[in-house]
C-alpha atoms as a PDB file:
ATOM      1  CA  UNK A   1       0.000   0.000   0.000  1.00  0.00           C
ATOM      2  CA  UNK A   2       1.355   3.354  -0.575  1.00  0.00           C
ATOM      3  CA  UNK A   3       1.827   5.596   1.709  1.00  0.00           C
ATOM      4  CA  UNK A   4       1.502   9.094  -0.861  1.00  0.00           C
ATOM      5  CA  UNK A   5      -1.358   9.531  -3.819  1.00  0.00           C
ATOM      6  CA  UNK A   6       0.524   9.742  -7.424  1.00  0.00           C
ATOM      7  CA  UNK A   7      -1.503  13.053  -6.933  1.00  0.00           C
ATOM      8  CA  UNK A   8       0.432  14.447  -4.031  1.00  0.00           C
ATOM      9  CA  UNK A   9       3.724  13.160  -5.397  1.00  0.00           C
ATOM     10  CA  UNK A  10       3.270  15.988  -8.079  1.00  0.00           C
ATOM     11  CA  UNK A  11       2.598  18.783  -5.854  1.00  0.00           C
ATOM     12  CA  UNK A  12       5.595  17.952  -4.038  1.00  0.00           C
ATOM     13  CA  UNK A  13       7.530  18.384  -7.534  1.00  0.00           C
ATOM     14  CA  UNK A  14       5.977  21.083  -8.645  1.00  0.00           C
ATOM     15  CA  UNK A  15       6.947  22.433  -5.050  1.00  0.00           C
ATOM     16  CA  UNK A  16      10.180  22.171  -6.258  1.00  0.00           C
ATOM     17  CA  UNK A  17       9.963  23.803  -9.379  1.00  0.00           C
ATOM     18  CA  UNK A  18       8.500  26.549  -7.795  1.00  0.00           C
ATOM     19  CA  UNK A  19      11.325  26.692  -5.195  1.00  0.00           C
ATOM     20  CA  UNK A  20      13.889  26.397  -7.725  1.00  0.00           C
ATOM     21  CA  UNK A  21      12.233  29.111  -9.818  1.00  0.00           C
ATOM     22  CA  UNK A  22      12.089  31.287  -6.553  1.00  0.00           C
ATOM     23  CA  UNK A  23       8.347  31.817  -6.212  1.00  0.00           C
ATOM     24  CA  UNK A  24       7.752  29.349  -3.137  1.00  0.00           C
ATOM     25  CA  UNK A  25       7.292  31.488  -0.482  1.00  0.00           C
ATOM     26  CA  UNK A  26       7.151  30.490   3.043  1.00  0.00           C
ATOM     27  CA  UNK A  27       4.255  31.348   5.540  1.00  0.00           C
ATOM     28  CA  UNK A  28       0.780  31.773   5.969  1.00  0.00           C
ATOM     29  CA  UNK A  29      -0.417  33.350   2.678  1.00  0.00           C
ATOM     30  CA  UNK A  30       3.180  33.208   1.158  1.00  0.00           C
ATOM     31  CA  UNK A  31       4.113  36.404   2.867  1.00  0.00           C
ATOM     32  CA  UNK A  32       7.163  35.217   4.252  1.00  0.00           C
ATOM     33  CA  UNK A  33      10.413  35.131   2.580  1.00  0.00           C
ATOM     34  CA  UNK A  34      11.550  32.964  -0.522  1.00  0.00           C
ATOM     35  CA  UNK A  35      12.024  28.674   0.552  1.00  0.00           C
ATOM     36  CA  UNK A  36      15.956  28.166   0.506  1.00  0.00           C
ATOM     37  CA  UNK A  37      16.109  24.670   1.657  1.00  0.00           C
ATOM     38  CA  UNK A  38      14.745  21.279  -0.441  1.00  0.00           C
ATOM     39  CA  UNK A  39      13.265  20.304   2.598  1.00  0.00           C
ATOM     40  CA  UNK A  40      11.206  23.057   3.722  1.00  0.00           C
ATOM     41  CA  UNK A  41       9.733  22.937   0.198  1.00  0.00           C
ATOM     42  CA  UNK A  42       8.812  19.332   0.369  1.00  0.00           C
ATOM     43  CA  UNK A  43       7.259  20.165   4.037  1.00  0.00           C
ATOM     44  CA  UNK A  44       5.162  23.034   1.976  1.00  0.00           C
ATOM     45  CA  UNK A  45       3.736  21.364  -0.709  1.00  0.00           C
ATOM     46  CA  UNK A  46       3.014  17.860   1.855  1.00  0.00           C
ATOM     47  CA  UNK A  47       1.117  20.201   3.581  1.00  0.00           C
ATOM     48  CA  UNK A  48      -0.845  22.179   0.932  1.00  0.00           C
ATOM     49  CA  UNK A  49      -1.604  18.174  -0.098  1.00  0.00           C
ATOM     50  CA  UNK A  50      -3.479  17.692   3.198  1.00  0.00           C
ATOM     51  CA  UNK A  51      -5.378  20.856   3.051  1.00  0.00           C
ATOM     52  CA  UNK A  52      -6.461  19.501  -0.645  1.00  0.00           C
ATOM     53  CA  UNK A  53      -7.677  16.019   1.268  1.00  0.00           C
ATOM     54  CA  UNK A  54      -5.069  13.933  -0.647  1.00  0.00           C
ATOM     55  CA  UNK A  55      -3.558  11.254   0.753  1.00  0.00           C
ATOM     56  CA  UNK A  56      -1.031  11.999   2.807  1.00  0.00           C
ATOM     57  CA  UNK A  57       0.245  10.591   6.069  1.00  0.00           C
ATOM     58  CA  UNK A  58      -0.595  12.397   9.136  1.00  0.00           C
ATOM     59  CA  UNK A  59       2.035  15.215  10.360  1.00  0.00           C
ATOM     60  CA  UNK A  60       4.896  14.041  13.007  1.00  0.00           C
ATOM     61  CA  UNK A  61       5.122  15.665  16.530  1.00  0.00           C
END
């Protein structure tokens, strides 16, 4: 069984187009400052996946 949707798997590299590009901003709203770090983009678009109800594994505490 697999753990991300094929669905979600694209947001998270079109996260990284966008990060590469420079237009991934961090922050509610995107008003914070431009993503520098391949995580923190991954962590953004996992979490924009969720908010769309794809499947995506529950955040870590």
């Amino acid at each position: 069984m697999a753990k991300y949707s094929k669905s979600a798997s694209k947001d998270v590299k079109s996260a990284l187009h966008r990060k590469k590009k420079g237009t991934l901003k961090s922050g509610k709203g995107g008003k914070g400052g431009t993503v520098k770090s391949r995580k923190q983009a991954i962590a953004i678009a996992l979490s924009e996946a969720r908010k769309k109800g794809k499947k995506v594994p529950t955040k870590k505490k």
